[in-house]
Protein backbone atom coordinates (compact mmCIF):
# COMPACT_ATOMS: atom_id res chain seq x y z
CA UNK A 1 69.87 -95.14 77.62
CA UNK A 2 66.89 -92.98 78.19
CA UNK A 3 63.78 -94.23 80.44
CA UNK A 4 61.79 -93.68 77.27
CA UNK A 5 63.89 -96.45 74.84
CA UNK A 6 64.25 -98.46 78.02
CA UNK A 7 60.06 -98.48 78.17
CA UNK A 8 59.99 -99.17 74.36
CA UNK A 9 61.59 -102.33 75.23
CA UNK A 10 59.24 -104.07 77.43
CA UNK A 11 58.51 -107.68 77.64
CA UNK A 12 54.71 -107.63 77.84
CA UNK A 13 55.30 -106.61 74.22
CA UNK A 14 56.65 -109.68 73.70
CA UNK A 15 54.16 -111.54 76.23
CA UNK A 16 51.34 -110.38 74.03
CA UNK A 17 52.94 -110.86 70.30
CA UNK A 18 53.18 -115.01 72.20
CA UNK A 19 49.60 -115.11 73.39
CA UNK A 20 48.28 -113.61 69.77
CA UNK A 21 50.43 -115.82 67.69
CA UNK A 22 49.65 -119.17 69.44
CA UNK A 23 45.73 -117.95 69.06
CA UNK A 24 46.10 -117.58 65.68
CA UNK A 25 47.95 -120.96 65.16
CA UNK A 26 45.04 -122.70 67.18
CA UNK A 27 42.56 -120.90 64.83
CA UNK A 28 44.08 -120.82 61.76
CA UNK A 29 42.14 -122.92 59.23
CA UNK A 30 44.82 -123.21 57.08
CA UNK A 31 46.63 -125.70 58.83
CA UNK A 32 43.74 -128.09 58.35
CA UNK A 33 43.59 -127.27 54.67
CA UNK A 34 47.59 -127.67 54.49
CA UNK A 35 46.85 -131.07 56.18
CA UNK A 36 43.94 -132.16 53.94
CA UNK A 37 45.99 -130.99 50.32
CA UNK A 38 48.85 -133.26 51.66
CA UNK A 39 46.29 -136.69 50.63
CA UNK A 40 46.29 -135.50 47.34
CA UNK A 41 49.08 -133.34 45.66
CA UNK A 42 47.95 -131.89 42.35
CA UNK A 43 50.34 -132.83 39.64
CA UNK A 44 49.95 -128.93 39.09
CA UNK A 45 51.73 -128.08 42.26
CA UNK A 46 55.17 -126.65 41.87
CA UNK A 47 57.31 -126.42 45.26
CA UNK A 48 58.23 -122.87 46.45
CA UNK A 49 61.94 -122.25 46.47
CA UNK A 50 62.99 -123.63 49.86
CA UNK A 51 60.34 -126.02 49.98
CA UNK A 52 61.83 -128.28 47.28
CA UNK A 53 64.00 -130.78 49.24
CA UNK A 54 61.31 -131.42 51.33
CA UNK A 55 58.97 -132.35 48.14
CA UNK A 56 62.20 -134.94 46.93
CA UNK A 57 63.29 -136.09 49.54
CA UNK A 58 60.73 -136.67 52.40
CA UNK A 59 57.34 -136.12 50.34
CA UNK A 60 54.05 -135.37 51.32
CA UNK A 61 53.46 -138.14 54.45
CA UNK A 62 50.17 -137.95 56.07
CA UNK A 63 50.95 -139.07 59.26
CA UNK A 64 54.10 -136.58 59.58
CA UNK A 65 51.44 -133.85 58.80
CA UNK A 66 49.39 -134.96 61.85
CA UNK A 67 52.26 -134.69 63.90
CA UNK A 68 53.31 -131.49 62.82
CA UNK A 69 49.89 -130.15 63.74
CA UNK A 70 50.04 -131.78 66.75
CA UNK A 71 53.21 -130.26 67.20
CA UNK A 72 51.77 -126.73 66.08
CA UNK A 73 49.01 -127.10 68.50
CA UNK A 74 50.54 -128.51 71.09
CA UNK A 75 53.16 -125.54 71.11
CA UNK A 76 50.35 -123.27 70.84
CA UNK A 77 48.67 -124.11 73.55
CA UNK A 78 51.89 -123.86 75.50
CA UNK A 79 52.82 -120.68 74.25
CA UNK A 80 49.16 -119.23 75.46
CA UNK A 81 49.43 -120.21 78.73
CA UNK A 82 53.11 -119.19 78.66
CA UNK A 83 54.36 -122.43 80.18
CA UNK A 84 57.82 -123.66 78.25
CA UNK A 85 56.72 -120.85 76.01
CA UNK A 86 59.93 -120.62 74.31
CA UNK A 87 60.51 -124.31 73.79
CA UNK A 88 56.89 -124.56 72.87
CA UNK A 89 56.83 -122.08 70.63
CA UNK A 90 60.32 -123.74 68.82
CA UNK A 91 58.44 -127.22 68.54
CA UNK A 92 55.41 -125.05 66.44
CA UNK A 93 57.58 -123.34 63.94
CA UNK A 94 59.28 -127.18 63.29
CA UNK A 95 55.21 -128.17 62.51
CA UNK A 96 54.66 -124.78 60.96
CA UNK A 97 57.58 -125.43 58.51
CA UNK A 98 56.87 -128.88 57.29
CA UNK A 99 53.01 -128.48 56.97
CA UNK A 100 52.31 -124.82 55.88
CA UNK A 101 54.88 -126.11 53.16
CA UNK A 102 51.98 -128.25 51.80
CA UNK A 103 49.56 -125.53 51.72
CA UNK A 104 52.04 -123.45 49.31
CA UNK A 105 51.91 -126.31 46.04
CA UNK A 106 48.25 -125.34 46.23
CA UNK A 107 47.92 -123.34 43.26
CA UNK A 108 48.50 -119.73 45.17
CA UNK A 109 51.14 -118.62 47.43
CA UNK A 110 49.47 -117.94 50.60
CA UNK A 111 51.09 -115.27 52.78
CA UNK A 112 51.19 -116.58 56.40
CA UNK A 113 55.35 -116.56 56.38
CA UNK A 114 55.26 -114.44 59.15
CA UNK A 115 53.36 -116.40 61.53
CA UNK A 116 56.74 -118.45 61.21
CA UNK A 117 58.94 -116.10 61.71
CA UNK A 118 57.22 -114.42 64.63
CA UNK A 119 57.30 -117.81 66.02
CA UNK A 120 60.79 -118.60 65.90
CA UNK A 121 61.82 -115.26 66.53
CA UNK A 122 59.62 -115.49 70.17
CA UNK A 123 61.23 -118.99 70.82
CA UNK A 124 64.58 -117.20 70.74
CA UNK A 125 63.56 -114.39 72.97
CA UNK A 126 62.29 -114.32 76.32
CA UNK A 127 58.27 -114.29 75.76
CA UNK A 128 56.77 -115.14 78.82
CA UNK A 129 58.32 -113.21 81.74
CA UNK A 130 55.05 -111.05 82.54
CA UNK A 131 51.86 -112.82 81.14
CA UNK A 132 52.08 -116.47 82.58
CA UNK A 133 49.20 -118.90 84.52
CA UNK A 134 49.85 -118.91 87.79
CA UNK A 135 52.47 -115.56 87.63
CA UNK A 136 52.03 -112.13 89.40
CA UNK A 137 52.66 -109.78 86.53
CA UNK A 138 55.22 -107.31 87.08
CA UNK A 139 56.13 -104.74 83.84
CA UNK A 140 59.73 -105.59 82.95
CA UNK A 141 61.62 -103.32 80.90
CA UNK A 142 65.41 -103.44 79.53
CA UNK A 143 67.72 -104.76 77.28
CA UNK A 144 66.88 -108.19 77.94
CA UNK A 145 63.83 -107.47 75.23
CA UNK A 146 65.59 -105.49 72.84
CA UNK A 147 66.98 -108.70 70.47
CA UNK A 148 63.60 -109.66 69.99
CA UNK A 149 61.25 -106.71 69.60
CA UNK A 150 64.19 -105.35 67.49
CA UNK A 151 63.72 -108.56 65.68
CA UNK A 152 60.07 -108.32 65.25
CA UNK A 153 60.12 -105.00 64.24
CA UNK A 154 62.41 -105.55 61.69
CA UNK A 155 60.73 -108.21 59.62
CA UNK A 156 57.21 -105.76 59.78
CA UNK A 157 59.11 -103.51 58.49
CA UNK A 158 61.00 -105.64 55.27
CA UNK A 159 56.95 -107.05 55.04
CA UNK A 160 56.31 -103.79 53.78
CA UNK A 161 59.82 -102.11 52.68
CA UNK A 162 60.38 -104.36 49.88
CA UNK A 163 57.38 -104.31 48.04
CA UNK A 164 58.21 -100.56 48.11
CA UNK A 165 61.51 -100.58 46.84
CA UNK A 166 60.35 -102.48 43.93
CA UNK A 167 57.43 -99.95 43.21
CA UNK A 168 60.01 -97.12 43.21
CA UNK A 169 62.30 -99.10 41.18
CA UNK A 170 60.44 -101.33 38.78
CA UNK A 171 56.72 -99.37 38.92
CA UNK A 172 57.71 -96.44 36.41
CA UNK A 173 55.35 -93.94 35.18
CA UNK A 174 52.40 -96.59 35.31
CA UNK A 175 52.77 -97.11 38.58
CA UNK A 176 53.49 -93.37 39.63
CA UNK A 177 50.22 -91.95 37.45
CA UNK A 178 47.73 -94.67 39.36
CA UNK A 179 47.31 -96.61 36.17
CA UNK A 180 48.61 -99.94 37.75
CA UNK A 181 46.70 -99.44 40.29
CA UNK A 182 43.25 -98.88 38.57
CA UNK A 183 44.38 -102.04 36.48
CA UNK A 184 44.81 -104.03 39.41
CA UNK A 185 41.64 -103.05 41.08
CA UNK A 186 40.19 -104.75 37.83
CA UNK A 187 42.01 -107.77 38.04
CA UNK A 188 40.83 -108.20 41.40
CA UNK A 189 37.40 -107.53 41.22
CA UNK A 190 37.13 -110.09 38.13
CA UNK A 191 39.26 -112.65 39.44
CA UNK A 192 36.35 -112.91 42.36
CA UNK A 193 33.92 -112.98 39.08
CA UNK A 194 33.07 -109.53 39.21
CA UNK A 195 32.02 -109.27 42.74
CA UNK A 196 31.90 -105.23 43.25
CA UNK A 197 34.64 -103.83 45.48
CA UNK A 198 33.86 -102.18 48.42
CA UNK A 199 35.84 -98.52 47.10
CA UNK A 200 36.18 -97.94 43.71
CA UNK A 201 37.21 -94.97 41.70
CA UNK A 202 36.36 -93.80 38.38
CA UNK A 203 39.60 -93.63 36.59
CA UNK A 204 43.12 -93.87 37.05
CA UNK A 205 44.29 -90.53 37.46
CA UNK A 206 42.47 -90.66 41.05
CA UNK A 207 44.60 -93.56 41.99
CA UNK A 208 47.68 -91.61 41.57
CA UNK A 209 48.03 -90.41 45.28
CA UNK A 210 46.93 -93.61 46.30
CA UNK A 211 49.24 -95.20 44.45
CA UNK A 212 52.29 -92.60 45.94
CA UNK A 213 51.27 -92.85 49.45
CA UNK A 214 51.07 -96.63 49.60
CA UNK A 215 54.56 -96.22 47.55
CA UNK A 216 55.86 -93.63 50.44
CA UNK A 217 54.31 -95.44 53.12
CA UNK A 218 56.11 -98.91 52.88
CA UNK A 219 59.43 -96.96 51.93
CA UNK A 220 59.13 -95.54 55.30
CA UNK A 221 59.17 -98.72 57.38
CA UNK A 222 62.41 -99.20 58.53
CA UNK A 223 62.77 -95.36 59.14
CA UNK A 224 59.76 -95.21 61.24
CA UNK A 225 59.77 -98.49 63.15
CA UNK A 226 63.76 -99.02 63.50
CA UNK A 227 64.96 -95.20 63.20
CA UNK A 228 62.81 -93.30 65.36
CA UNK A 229 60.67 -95.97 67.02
CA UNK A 230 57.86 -94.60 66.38
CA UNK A 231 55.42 -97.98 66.67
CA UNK A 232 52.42 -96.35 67.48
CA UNK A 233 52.90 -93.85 64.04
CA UNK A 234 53.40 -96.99 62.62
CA UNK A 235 50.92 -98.60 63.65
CA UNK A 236 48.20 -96.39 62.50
CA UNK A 237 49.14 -95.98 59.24
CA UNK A 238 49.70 -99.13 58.77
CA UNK A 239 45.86 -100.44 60.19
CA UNK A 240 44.96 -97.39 57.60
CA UNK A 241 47.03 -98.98 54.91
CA UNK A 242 45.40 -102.88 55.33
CA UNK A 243 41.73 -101.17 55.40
CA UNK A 244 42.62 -99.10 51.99
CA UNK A 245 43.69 -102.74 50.42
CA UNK A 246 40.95 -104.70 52.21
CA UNK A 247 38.14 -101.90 50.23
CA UNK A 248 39.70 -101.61 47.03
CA UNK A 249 41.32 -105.04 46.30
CA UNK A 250 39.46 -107.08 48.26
CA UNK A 251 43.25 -108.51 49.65
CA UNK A 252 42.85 -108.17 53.68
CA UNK A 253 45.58 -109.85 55.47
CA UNK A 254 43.61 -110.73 58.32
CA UNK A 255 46.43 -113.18 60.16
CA UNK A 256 48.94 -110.04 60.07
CA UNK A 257 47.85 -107.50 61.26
CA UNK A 258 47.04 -108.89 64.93
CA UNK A 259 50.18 -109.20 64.99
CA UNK A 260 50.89 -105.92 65.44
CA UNK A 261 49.89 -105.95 69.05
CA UNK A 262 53.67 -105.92 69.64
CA UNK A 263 53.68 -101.85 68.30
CA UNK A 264 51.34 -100.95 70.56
CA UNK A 265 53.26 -99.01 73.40
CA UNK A 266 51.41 -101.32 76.45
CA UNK A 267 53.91 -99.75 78.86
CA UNK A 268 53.14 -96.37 78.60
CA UNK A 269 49.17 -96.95 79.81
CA UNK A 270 50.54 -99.44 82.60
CA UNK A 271 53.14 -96.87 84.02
CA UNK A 272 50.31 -94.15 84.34
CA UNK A 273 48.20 -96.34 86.68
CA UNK A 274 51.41 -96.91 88.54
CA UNK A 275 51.68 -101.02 88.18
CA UNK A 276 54.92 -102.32 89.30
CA UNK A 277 58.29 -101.95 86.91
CA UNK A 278 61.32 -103.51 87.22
CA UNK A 279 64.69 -103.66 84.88
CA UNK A 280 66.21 -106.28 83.51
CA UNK A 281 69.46 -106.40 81.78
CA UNK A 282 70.41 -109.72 81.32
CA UNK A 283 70.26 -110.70 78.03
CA UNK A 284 69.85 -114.53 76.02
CA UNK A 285 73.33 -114.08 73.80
CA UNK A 286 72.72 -117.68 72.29
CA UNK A 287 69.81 -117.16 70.89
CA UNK A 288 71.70 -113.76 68.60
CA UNK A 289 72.78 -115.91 65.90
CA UNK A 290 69.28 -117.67 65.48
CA UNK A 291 67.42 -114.17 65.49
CA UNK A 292 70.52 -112.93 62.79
CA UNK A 293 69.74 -115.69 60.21
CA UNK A 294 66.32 -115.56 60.32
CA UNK A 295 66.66 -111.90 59.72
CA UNK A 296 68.87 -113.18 57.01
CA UNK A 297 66.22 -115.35 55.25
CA UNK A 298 63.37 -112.67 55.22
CA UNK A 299 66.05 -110.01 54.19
CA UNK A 300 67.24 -112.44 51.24
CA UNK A 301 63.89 -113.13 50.22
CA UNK A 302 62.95 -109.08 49.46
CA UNK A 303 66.33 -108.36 47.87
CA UNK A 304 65.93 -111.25 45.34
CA UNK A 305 62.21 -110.50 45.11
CA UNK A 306 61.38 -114.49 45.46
CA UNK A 307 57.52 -114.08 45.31
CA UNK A 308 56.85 -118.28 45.66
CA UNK A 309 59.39 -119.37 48.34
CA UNK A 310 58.89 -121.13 51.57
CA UNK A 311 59.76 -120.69 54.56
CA UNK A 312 61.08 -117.08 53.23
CA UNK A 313 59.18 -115.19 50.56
CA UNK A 314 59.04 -111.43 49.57
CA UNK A 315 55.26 -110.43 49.91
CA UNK A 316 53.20 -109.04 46.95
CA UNK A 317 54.76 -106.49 45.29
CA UNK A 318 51.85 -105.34 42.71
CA UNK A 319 54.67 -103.39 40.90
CA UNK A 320 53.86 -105.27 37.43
CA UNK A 321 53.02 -103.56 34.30
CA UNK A 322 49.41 -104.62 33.50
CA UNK A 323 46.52 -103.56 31.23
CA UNK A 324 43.00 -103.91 31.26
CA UNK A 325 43.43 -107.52 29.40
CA UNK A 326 43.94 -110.09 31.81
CA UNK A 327 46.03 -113.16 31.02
CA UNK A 328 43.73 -116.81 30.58
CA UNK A 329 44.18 -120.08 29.68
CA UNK A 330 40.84 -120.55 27.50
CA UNK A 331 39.62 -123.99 26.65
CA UNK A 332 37.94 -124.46 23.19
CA UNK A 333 35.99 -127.60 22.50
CA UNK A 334 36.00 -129.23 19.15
CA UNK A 335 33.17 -131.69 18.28
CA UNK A 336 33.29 -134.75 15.28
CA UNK A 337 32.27 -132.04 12.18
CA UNK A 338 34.86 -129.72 13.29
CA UNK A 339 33.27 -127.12 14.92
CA UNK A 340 34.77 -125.06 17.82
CA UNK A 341 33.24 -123.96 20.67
CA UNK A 342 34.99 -121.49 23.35
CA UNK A 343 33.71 -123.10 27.27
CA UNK A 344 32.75 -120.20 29.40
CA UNK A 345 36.03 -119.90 32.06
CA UNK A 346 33.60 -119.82 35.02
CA UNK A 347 32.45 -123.22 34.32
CA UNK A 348 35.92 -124.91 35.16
CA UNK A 349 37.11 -122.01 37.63
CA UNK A 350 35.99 -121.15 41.00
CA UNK A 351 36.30 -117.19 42.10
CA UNK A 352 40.09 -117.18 44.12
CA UNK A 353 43.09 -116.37 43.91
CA UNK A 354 44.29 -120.25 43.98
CA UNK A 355 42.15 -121.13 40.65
CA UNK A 356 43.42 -118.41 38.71
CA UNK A 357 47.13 -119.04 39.84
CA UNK A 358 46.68 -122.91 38.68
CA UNK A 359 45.59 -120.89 35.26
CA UNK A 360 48.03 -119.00 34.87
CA UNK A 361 50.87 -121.56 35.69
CA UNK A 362 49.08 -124.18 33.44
CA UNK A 363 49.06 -121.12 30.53
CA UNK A 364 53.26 -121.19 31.22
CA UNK A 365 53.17 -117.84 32.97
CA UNK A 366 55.01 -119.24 36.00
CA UNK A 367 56.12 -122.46 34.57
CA UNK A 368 57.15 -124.48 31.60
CA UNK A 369 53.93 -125.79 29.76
CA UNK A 370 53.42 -129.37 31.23
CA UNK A 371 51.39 -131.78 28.92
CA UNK A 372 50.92 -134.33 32.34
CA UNK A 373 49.19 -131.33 34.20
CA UNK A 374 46.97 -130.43 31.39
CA UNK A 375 45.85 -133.99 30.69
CA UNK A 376 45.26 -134.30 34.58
CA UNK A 377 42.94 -130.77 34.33
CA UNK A 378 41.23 -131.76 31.53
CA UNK A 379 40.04 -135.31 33.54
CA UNK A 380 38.90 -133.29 36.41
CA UNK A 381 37.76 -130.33 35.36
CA UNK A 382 37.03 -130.11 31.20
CA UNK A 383 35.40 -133.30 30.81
CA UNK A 384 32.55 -133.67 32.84
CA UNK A 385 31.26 -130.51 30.53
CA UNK A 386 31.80 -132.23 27.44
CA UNK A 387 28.66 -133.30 25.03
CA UNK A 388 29.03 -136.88 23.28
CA UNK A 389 30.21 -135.90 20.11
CA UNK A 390 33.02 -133.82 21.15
CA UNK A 391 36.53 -135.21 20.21
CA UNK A 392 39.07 -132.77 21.25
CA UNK A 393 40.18 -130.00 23.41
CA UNK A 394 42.55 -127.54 22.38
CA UNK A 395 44.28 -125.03 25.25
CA UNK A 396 44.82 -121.40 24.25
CA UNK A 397 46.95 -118.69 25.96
CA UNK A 398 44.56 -116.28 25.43
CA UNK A 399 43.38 -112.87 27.45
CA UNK A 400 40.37 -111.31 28.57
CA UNK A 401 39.11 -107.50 28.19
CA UNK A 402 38.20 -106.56 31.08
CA UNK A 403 36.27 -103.91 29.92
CA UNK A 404 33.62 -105.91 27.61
CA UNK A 405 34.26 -109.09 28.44
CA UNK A 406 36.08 -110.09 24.96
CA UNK A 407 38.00 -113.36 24.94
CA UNK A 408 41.52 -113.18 22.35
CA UNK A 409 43.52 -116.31 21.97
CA UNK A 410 47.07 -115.45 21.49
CA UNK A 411 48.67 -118.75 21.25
CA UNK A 412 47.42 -122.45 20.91
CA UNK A 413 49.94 -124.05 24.25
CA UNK A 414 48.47 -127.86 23.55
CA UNK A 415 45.69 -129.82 21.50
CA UNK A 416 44.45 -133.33 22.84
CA UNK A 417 41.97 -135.99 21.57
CA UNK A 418 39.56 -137.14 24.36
CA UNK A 419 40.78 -140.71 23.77
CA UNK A 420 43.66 -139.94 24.65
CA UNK A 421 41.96 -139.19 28.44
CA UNK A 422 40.36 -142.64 28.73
């Protein structure tokens, strides 16, 4: 093996990936939100696939969520200071699994899978060899590393290979002229009530070699980062990719792409100013099969395209067919006399991603049409804008043009008197 690969795997690679993932667990405010949604599961909330047994069998207990964020932070902090990393670092993906769970019945899928994954994939590899309290750092290179960088490597690279694939595959012609594109920088922008994007073009044709190179890009992962090695290639065009999505679709992926500390080639700077190397070949063979079927899970996740899983879950694809009408679940009022009245969608939607997802699954995009969960929406959401003489609520699937603002109803899903919510 050449002195080159040998320097690719290096464990302050894998010291670094540790001390960024347990920062992000200690400041990830989604772990209090998981925790506070666990008090009071929506009867909206669907379970990811993987998550379900959990939601049957155990159920949402608040004081097992406080211990799994004790357990997340606890591991955290162990994992920064690199003390019984590894076994700290194992008892924070066992919190990670059971509470982050919560946080995906919110309404949205919210993409943090891979803090999980990097996290069990460090406890299975040796992570704190260089960068401990109270250690002299020495730069180790070798095969003991290989397993795990190899590991983490991989699942950047399915992150983005999948979504690909099903560009290439599923996009077609809309995809490939920058018309999906264009479409879904609409989507976006409205779904955050028209909030102006950053980077915006004038019409669809322009997106077309946006739309390719994003395509190309992602395609390239595995050839890039597990072919040739080439993390530093990757890592710029990937940090080019996330600010491209961050100004045109407002989607920014803030808790990922830290993590891509572990592509930066740290050895090569250290090894100029001469700091101390030595090899290490001995390698942690019981931990293969752990690192295999987590590679596994993320692997199974892409190839079936499961968009709503947990703990494994392909990441957004954006390969869809859409149009400038976006789907909505419209609510029209109807008073004593019979007349209809359509409520403006702002008034009973806030500007995320999580309130249009509860939309859409309520409008049977996702889901069968659940009578329970639209009774439940109306109570907290409809009726406090309801005027006395109104006497009935009837739910559309209807969509909005996004180009003048023109509400269609489609189909009338469900029809409810208001007695019927007392």
């Amino acid at each position: 093996m050449s002195m080159r690969v040998e320097k690719t795997y290096s464990a302050i690679r894998l010291d670094l990936l540790r001390i960024m993932i347990s920062c992000l667990l200690l400041c990830s405010p989604e772990l209090r939100v998981a925790l506070s949604s666990m008090e009071s599961v929506s009867p909206l909330a669907i379970a990811p696939f993987g998550f379900g047994w959990v939601v049957d069998h155990i159920g949402p207990h608040f004081a097992l969520g406080k211990l799994s964020l004790a357990l997340i932070y606890g591991g955290a902090l162990l994992g920064l200071l690199g003390w019984y990393a590894r076994g700290g670092l194992a008892l924070a993906a066992i919190g990670q699994f059971y509470l982050i769970g919560w946080l995906q019945m919110r309404g949205a899928t919210v993409h943090c899978h891979h803090l999980l994954w990097f996290t069990v994939a460090l406890a299975a590899s040796p992570c704190s060899d260089v960068l401990r309290l109270g250690h002299r750092p020495v730069l180790y290179i070798g095969r003991r590393y290989r397993d795990g960088l190899i590991t983490v490597w991989a699942i950047i690279a399915m992150i983005f290979f999948f979504p690909g694939v099903f560009k290439l595959i599923l996009g077609g012609r809309p995809w490939f002229s920058g018309e999906t594109f264009y479409y879904t920088t609409l989507w976006k922008a409205a779904q955050y009530w028209d909030q102006p994007l950053m980077l915006s073009l004038s019409s669809s044709l322009a997106y077309a070699p946006l739309s390719w190179g994003a395509m190309l890009f992602e395609l390239s992962a595995p050839l890039i980062l597990l072919w040739y090695r080439r993390t530093g290639l990757f890592l710029g065009l990937a940090l080019s990719f996330h600010l491209g999505t961050s100004l045109m679709l407002n989607i920014h992926f803030t808790n990922l792409w830290p993590c891509y500390i572990a592509l930066v080639p740290w050895e090569s700077g250290l090894t100029q100013v001469q700091a101390p190397v030595a090899q290490r070949t001995e390698e942690l063979r019981p931990m293969r099969p752990l690192l295999t079927l987590l590679l596994i899970g993320v692997l199974y996740a892409g190839v079936t395209m499961n968009l709503n899983g947990w703990p494994f879950a392909c990441y957004p694809t954006f390969h869809q067919k859409i149009s400038h009408n976006m789907p909505l679940m419209s609510v029209v009022v109807q008073d004593q006399r019979g007349q209809k009245r359509r409520l403006d969608y702002h008034q009973y939607m806030r500007p995320n991603n999580r309130a249009w997802g509860e939309n859409w699954r309520l409008a049977g995009f996702y889901a069968p049409i659940d009578e329970g969960a639209l009774k439940s929406f109306s109570r907290s959401k409809i009726t406090p804008l309801l005027k006395p003489r109104d006497n009935a609520l009837l739910f559309y699937r209807s969509s909005i043009n996004l180009l003048n603002d023109e509400v269609k109803d489609h189909k009338l899903l469900y029809s409810v008197k208001l007695e019927e919510l007392r």
